[in-house]
C-alpha atoms as a PDB file:
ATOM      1  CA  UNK A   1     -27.002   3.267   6.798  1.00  0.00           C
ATOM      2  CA  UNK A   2     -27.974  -0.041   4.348  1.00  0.00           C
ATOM      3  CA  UNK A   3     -26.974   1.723   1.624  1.00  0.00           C
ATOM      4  CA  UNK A   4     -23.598   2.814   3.076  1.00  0.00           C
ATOM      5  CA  UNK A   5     -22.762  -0.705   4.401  1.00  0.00           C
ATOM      6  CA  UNK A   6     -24.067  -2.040   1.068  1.00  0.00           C
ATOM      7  CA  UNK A   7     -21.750   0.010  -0.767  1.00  0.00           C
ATOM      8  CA  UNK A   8     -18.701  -0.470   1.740  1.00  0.00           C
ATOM      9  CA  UNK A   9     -19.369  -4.173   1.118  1.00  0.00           C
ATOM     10  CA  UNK A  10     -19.327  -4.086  -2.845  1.00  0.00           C
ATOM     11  CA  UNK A  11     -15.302  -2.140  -2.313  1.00  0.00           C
ATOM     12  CA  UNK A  12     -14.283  -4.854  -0.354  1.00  0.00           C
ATOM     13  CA  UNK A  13     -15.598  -8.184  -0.814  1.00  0.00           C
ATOM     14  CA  UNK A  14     -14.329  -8.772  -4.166  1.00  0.00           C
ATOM     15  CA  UNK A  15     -10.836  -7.911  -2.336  1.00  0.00           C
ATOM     16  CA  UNK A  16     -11.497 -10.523   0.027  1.00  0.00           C
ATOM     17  CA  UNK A  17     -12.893 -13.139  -2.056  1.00  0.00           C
ATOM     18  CA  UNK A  18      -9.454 -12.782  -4.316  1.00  0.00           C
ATOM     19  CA  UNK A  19      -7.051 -13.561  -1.362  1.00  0.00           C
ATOM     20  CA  UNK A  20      -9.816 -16.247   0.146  1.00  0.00           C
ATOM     21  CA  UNK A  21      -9.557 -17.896  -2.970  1.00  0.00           C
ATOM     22  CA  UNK A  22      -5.626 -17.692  -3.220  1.00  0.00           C
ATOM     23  CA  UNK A  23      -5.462 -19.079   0.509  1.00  0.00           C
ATOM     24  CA  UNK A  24      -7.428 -22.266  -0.706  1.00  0.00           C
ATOM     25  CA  UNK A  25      -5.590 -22.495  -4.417  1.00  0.00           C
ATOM     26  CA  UNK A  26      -2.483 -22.764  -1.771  1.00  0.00           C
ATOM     27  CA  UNK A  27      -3.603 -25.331   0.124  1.00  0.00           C
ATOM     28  CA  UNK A  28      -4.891 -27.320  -2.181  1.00  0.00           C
ATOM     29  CA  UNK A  29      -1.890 -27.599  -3.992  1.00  0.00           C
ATOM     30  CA  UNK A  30      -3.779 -25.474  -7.084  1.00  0.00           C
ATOM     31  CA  UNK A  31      -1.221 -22.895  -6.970  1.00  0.00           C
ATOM     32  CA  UNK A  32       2.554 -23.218  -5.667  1.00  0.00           C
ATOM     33  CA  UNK A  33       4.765 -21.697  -3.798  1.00  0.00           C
ATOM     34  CA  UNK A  34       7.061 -20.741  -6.730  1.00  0.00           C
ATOM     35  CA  UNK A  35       3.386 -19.563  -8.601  1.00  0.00           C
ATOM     36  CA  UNK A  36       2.982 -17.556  -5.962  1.00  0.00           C
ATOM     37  CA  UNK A  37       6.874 -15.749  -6.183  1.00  0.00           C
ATOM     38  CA  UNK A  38       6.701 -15.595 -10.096  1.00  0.00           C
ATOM     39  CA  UNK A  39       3.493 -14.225 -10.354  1.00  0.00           C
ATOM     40  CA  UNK A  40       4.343 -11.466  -7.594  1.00  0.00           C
ATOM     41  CA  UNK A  41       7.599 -10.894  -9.569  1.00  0.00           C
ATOM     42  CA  UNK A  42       5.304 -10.135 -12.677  1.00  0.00           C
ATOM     43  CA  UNK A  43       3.373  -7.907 -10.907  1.00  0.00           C
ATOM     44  CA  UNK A  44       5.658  -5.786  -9.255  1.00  0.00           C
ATOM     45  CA  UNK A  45       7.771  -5.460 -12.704  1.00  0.00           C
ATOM     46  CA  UNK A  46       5.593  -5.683 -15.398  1.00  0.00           C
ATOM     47  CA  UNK A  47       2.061  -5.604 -14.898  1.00  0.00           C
ATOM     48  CA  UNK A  48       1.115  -2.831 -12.706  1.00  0.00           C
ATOM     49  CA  UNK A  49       3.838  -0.536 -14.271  1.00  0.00           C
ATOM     50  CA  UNK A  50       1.603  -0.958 -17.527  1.00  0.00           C
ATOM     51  CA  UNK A  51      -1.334  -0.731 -15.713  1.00  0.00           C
ATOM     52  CA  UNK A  52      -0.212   3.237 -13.468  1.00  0.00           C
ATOM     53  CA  UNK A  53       1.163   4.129 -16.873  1.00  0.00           C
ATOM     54  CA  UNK A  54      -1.847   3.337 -18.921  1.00  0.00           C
ATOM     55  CA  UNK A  55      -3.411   5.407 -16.750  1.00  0.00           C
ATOM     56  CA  UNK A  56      -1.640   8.634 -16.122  1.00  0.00           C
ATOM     57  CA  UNK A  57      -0.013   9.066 -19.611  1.00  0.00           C
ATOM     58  CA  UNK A  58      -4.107   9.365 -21.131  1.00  0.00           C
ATOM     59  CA  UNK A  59      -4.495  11.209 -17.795  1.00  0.00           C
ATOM     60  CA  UNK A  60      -5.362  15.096 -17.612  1.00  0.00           C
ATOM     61  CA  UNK A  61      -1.902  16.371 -15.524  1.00  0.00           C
ATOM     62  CA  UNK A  62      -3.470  19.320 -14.204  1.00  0.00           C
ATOM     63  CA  UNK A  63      -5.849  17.145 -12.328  1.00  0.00           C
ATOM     64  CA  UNK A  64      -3.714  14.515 -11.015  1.00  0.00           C
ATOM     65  CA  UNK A  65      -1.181  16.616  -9.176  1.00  0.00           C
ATOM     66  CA  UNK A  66      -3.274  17.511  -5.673  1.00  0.00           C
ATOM     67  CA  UNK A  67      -0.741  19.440  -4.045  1.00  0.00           C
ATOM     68  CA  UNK A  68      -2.905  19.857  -1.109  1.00  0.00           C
ATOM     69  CA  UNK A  69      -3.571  15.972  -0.798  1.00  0.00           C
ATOM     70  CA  UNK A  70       0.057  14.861  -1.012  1.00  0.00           C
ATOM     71  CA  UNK A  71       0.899  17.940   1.696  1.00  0.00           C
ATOM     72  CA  UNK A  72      -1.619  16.917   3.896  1.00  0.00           C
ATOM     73  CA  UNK A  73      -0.515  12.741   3.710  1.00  0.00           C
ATOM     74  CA  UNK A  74       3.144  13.251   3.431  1.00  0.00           C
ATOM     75  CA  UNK A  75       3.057  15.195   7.027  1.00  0.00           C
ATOM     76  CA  UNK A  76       0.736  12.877   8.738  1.00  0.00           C
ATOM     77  CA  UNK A  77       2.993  10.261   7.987  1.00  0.00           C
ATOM     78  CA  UNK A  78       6.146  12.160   8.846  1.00  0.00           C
ATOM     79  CA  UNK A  79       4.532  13.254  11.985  1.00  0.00           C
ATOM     80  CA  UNK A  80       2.667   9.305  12.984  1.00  0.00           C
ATOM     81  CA  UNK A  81       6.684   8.246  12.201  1.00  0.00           C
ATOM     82  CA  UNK A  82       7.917  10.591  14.723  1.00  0.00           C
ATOM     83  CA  UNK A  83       5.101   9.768  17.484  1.00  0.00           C
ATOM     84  CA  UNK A  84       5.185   5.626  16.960  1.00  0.00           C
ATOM     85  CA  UNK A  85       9.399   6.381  17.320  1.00  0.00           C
ATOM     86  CA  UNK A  86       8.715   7.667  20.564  1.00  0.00           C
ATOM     87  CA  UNK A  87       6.272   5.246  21.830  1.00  0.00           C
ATOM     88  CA  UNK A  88       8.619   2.499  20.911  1.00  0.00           C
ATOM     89  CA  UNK A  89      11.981   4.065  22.436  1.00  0.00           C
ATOM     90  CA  UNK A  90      11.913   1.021  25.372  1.00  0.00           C
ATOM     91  CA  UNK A  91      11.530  -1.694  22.548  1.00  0.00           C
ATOM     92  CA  UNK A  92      14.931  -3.770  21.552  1.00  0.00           C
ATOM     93  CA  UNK A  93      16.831  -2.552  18.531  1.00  0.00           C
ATOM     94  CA  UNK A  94      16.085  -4.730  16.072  1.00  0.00           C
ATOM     95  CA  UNK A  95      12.178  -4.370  17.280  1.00  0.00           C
ATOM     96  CA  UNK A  96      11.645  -0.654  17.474  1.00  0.00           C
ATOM     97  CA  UNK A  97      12.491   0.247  13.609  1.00  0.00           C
ATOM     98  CA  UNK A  98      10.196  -3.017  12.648  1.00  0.00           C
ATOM     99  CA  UNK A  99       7.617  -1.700  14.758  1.00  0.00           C
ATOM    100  CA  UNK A 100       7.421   1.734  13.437  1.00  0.00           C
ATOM    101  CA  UNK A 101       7.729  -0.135   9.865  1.00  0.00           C
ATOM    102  CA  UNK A 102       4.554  -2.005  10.396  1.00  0.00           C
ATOM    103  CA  UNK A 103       2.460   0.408  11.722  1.00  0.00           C
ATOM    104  CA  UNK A 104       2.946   3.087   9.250  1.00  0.00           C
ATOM    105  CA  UNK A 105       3.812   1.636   5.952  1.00  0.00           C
ATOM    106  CA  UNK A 106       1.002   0.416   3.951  1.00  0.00           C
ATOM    107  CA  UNK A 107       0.509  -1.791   0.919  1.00  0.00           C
ATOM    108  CA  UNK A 108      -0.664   1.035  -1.477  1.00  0.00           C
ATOM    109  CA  UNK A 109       0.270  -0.775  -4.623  1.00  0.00           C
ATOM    110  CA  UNK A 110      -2.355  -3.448  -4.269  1.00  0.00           C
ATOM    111  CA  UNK A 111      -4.293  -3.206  -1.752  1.00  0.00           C
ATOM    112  CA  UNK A 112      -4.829   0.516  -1.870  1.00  0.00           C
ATOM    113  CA  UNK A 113      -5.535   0.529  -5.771  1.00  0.00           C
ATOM    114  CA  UNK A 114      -7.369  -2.252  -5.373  1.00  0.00           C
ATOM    115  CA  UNK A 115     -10.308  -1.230  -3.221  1.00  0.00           C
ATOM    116  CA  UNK A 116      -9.983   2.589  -4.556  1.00  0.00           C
ATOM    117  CA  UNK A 117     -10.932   1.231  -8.129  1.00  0.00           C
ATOM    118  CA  UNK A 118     -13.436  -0.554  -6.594  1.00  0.00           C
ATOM    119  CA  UNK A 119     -14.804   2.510  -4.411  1.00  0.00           C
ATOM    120  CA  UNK A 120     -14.314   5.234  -7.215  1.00  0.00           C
ATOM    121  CA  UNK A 121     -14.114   3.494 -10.333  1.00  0.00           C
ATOM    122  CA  UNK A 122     -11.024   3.012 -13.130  1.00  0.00           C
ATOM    123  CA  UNK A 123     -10.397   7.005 -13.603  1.00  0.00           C
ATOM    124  CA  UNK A 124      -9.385   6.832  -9.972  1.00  0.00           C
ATOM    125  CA  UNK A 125      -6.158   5.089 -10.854  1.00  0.00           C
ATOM    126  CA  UNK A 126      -4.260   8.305 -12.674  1.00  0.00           C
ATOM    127  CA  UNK A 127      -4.259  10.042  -9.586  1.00  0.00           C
ATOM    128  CA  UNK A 128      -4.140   7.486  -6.931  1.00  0.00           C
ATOM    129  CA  UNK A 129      -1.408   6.689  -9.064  1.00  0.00           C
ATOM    130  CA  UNK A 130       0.332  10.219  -8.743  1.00  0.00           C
ATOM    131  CA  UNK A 131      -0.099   9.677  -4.711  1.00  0.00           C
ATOM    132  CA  UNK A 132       1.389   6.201  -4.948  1.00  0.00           C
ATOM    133  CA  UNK A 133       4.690   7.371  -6.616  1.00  0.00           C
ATOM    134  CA  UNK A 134       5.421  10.627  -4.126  1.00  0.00           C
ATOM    135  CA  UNK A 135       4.339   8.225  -0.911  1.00  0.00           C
ATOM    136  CA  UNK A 136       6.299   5.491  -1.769  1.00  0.00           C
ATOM    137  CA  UNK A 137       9.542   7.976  -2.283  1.00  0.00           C
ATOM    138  CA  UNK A 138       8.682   8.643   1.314  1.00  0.00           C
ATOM    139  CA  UNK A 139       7.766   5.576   2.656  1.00  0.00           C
ATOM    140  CA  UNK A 140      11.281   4.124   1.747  1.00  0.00           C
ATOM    141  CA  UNK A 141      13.255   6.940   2.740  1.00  0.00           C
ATOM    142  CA  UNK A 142      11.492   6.658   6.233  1.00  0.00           C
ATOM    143  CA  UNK A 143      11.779   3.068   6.369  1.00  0.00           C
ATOM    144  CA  UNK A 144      15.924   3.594   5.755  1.00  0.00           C
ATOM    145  CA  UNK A 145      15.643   5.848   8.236  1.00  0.00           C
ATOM    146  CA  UNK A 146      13.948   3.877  10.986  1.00  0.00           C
ATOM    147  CA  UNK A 147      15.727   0.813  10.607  1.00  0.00           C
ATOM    148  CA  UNK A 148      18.952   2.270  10.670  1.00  0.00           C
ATOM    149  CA  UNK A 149      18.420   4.197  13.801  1.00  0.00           C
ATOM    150  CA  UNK A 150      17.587   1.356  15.486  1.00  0.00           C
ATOM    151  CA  UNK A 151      20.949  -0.264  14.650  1.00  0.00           C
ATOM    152  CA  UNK A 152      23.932   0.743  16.731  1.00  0.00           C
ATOM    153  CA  UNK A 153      25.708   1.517  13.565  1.00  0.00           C
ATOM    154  CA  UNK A 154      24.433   2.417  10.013  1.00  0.00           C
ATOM    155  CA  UNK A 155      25.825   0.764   7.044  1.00  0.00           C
ATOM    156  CA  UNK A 156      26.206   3.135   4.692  1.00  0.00           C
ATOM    157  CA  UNK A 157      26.644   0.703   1.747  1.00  0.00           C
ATOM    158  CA  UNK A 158      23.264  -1.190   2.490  1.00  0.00           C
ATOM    159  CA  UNK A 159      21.934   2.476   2.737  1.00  0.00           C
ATOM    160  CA  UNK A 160      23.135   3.368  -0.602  1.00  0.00           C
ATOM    161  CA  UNK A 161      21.766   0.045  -2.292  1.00  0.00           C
ATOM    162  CA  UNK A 162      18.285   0.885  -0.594  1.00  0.00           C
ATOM    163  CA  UNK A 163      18.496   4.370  -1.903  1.00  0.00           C
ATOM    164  CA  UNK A 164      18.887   3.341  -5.664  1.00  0.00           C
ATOM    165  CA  UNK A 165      16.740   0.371  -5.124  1.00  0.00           C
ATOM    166  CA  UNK A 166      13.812   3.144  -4.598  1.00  0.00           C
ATOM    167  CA  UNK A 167      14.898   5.197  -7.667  1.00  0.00           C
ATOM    168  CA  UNK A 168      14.885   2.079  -9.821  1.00  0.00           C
ATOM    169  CA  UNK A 169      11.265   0.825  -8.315  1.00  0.00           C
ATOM    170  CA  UNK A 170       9.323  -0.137 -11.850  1.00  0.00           C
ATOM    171  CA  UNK A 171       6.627   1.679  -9.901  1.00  0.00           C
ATOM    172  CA  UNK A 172       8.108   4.860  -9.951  1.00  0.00           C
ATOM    173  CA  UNK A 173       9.403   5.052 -12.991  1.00  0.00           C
ATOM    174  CA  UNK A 174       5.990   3.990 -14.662  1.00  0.00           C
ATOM    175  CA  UNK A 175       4.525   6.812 -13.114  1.00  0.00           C
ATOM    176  CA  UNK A 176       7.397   9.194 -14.170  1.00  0.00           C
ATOM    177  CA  UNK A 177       6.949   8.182 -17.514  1.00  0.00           C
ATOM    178  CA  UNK A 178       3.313   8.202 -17.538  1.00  0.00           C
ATOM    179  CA  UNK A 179       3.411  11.538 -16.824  1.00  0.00           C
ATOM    180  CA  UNK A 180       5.594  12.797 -18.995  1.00  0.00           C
ATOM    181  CA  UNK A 181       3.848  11.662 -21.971  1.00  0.00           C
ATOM    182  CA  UNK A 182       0.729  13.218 -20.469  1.00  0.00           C
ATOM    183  CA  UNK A 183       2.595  16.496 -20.428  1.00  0.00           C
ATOM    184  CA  UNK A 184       3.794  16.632 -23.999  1.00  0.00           C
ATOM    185  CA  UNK A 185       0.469  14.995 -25.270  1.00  0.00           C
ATOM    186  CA  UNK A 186       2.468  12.179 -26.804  1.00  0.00           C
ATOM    187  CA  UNK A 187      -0.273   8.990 -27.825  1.00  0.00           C
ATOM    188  CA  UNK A 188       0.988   5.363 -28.113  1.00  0.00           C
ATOM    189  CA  UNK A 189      -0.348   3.983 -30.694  1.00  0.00           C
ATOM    190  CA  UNK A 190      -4.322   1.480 -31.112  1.00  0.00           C
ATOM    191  CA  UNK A 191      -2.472  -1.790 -30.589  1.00  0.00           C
ATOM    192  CA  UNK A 192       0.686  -1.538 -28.038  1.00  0.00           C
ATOM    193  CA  UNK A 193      -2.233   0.069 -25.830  1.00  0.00           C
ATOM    194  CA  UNK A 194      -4.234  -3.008 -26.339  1.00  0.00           C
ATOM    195  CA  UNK A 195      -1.791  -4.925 -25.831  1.00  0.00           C
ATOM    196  CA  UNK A 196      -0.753  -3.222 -22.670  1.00  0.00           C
ATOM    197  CA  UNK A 197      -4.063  -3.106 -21.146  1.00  0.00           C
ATOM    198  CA  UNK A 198      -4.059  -6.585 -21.666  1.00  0.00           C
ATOM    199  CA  UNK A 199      -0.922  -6.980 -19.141  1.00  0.00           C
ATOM    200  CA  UNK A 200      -3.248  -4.273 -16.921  1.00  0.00           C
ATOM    201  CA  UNK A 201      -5.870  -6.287 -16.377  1.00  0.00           C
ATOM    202  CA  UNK A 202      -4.239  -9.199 -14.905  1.00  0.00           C
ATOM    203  CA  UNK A 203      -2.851  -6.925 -12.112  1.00  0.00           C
ATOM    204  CA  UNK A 204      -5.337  -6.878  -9.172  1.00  0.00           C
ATOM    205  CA  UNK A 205      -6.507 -10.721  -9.178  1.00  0.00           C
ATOM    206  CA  UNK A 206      -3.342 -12.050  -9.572  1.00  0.00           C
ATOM    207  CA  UNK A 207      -1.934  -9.641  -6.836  1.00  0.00           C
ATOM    208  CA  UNK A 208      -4.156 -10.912  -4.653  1.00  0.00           C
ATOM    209  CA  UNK A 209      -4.609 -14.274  -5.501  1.00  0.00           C
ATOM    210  CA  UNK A 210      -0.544 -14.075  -4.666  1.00  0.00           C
ATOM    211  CA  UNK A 211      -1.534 -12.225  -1.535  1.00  0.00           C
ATOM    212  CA  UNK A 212      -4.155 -15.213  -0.228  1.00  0.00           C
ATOM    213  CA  UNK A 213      -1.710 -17.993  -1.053  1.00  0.00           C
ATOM    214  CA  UNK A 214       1.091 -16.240   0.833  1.00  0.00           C
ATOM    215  CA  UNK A 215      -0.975 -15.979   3.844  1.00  0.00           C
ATOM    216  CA  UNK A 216      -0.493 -17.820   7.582  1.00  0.00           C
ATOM    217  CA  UNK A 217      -1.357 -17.476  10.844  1.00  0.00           C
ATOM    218  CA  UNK A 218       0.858 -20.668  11.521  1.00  0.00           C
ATOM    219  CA  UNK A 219       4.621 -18.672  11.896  1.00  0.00           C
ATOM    220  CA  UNK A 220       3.025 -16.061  14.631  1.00  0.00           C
ATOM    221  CA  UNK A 221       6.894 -16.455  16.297  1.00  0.00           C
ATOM    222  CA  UNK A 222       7.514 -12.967  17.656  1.00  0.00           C
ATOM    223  CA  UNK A 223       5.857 -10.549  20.295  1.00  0.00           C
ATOM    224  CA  UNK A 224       2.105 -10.950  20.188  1.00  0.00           C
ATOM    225  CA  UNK A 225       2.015  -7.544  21.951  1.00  0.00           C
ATOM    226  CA  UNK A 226       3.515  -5.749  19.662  1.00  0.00           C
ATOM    227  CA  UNK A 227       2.267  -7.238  16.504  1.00  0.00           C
ATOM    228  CA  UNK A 228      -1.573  -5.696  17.776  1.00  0.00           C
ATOM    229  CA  UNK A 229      -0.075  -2.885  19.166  1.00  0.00           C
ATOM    230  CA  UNK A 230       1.647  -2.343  15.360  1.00  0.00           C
ATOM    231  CA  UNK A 231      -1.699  -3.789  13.817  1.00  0.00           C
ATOM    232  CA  UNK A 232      -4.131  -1.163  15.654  1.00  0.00           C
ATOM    233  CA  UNK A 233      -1.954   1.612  14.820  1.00  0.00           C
ATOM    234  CA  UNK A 234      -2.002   0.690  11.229  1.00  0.00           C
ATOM    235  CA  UNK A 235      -5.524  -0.197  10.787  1.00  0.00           C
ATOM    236  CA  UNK A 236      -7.189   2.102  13.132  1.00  0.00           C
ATOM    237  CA  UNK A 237      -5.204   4.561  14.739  1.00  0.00           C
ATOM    238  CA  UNK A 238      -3.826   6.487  11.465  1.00  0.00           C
ATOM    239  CA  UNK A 239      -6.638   6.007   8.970  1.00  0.00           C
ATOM    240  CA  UNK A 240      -8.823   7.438  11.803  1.00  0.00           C
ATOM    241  CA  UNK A 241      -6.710  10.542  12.391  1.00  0.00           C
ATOM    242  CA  UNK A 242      -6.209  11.048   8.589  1.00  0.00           C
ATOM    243  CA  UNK A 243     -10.033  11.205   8.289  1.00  0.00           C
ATOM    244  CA  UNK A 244     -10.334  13.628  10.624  1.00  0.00           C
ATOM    245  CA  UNK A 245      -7.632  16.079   9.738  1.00  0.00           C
ATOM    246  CA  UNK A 246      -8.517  15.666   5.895  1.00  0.00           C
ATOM    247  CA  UNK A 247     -12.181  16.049   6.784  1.00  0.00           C
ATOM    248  CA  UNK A 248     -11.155  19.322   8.708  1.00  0.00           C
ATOM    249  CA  UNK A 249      -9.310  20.575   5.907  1.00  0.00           C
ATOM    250  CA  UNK A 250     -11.937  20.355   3.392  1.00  0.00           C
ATOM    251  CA  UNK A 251     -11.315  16.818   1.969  1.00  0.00           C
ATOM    252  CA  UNK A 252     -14.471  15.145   0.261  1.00  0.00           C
ATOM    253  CA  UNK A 253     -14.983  12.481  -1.882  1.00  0.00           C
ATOM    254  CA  UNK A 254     -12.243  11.079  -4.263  1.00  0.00           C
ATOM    255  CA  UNK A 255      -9.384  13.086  -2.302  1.00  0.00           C
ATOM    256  CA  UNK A 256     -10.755  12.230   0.555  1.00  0.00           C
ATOM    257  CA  UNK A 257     -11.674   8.577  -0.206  1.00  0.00           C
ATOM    258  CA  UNK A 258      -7.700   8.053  -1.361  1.00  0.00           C
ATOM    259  CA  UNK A 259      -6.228   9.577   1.630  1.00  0.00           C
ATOM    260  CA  UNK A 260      -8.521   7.339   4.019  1.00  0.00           C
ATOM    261  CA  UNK A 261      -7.921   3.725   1.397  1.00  0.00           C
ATOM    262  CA  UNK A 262      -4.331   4.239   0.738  1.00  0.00           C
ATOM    263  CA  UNK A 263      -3.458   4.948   4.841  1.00  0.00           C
ATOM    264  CA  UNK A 264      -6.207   1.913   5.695  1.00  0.00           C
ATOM    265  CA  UNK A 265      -4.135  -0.553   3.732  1.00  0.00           C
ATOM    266  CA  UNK A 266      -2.043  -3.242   5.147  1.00  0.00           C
ATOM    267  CA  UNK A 267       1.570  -3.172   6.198  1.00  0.00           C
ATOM    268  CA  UNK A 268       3.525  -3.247   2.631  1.00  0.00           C
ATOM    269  CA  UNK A 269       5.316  -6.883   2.112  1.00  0.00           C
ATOM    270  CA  UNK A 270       8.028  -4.992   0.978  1.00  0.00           C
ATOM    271  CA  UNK A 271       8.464  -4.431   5.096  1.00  0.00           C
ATOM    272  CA  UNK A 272       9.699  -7.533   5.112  1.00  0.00           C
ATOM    273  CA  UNK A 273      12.238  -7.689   2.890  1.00  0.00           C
ATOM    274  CA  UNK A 274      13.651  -4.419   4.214  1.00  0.00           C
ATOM    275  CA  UNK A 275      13.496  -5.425   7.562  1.00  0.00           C
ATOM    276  CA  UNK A 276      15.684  -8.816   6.772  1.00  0.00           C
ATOM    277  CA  UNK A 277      18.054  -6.629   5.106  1.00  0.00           C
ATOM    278  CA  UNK A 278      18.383  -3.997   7.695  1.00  0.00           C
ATOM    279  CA  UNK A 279      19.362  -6.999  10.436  1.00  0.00           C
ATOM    280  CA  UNK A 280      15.856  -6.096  11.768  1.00  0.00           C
ATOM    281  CA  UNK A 281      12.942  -8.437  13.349  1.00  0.00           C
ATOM    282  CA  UNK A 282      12.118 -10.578  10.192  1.00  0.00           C
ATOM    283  CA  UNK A 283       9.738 -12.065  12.124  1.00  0.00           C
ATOM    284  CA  UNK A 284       7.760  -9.739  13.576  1.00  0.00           C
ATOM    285  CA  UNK A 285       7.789  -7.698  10.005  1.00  0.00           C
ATOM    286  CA  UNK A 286       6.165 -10.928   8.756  1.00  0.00           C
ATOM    287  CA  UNK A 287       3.933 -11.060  11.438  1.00  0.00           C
ATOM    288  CA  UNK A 288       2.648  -7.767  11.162  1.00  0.00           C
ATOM    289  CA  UNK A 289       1.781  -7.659   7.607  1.00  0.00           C
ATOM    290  CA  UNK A 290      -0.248 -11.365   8.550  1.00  0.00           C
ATOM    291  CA  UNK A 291      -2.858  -9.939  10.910  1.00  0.00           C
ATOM    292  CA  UNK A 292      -3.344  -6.640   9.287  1.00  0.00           C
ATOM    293  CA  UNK A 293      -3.801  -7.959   5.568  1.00  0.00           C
ATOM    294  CA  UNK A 294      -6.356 -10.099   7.561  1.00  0.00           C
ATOM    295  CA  UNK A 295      -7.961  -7.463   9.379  1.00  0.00           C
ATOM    296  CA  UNK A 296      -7.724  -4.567   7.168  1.00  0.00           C
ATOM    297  CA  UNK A 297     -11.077  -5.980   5.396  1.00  0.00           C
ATOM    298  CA  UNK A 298     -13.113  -5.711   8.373  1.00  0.00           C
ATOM    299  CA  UNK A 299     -11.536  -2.248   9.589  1.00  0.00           C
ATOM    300  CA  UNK A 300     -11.625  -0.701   5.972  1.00  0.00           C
ATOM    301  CA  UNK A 301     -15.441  -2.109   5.088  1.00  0.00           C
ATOM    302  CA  UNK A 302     -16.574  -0.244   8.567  1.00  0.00           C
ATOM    303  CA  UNK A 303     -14.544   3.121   8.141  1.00  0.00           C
ATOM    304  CA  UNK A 304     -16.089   3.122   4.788  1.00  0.00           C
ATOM    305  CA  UNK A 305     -19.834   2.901   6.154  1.00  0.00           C
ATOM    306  CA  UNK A 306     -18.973   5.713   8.325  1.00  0.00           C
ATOM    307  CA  UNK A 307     -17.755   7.820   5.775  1.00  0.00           C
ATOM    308  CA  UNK A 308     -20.377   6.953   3.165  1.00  0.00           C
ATOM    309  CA  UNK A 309     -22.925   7.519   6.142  1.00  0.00           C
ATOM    310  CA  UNK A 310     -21.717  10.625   6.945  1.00  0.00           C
ATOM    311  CA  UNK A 311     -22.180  12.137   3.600  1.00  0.00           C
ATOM    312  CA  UNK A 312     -17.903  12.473   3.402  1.00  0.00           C
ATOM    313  CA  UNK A 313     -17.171  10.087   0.024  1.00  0.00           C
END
């Protein structure tokens, strides 16, 4: 049991240590505001793009592509989406499609690549990376979906903007790439991979620094209910029930290990700004993804000492 919680601990302190230190940076004026938007900016366009396609395009294809892994995640979520849907039909509108939102959509980008590096090592990225791109295809189209239900009428232009917004994520189309230049066994050359890798490697501690500055508990406006309802779900409630039905199906180790991190992760940010544009709950959205990115570290750092105690990673 030491050694699991000792090992649990190395995945996720240096997560939590990151945002800690962005928190105080933020506070004490040592990083701004506008830092804290550019440097997200950077990330989501530039640096880990380079850092997924890096990756996967020196990546063996054959071994990135886990049919059975992506089956198995894409129909828990599809089937948690459908089951938090119900449990929220008495919530208001603009509440029930956050709701669902929160409690299902996780911040796999960061977060979830984040602490699977740490857990697995660097040659976990190419296909964490592979899971990232067909999840967040998902993950958006469910979000659409949600959000627009729970408005008494659609609009089909804001769905159409969404729709090529997710076929134009940098994200996705790093991973696209990546793989396609695994397949025909194309190599970039010595120095744009250096310099690449240099963009890489700032990825994860800015992210997070970016994360920890952007943190507070101090505009808790909405439902206090709901936000822990939405938070247990997300935290506890789904990375608990993938566990078991992975672990059931055969899952172990790295498969295992990604399907547990990546559905453990924090609501996505990017709930947010969906949420605002979808005339949802801004509010609650923001509240949401507060208390879980909070919380996540002391949920994941457990879940991992029971599944490095039970022999299952």
């Amino acid at each position: 049991m030491l050694h699991a919680f000792s090992f649990s601990v190395s995945v996720t302190a240096p997560i939590i240590l990151m945002m800690i230190l962005g928190y105080i940076f933020k506070r004490r004026d040592m990083i701004s505001a506008e830092f804290i938007r550019s440097g997200s900016s950077l990330v989501f366009n530039v640096t880990l793009p380079c850092l997924l396609f890096l990756n996967i395009a020196t990546a063996d294809v054959a071994a990135l592509i886990q049919v059975k892994l992506l089956a198995t995640a894409g129909l828990i979520t599809l089937a948690s989406v459908g089951l938090l849907w119900i449990y929220a039909r008495n919530m208001a509108g603009p509440q029930r499609g956050v709701f669902v939102q929160g409690a299902y959509r996780g911040n796999m980008g960061i977060i979830g690549l984040a602490t699977i590096v740490n857990a697995f090592g660097h040659e976990a990225l190419a296909p964490a990376g592979v899971y990232l791109a067909i999840m967040v295809i998902l993950y958006n189209v469910l979000a659409i979906a949600v959000l627009s239900a729970a408005q008494p009428k659609a609009e089909q232009s804001l769905l159409k903007g969404m729709a090529y917004s997710m076929f134009s994520n940098p994200l996705f189309l790093a991973i696209v790439f990546g793989l396609c230049l695994a397949l025909i066994g194309l190599r970039l050359p010595e120095w744009l991979t250096t310099s690449g890798r240099y963009l890489a490697n700032m990825t994860l501690p800015l992210a997070l620094l970016c994360i920890g500055g952007s943190l507070s508990l101090d505009r808790l406006k909405g439902n206090r209910s709901l936000i822990f309802q939405a938070s247990a779900a997300k935290l506890v409630i789904l990375p608990l029930l993938s566990v078991l039905i992975g672990a059931l199906l055969g899952f172990r180790g790295l498969n295992l290990g990604i399907l547990y991190l990546m559905m453990a992760t924090p609501s996505a940010t990017a709930s947010f700004v969906m949420a605002r544009q979808m005339r949802g709950d801004a509010d609650l959205a923001a509240d949401i993804i507060a208390i879980t990115t909070i919380f996540s570290a002391l949920t994941t750092t457990f879940g991992l000492v029971g599944l490095k105690a039970s022999g299952l990673i």
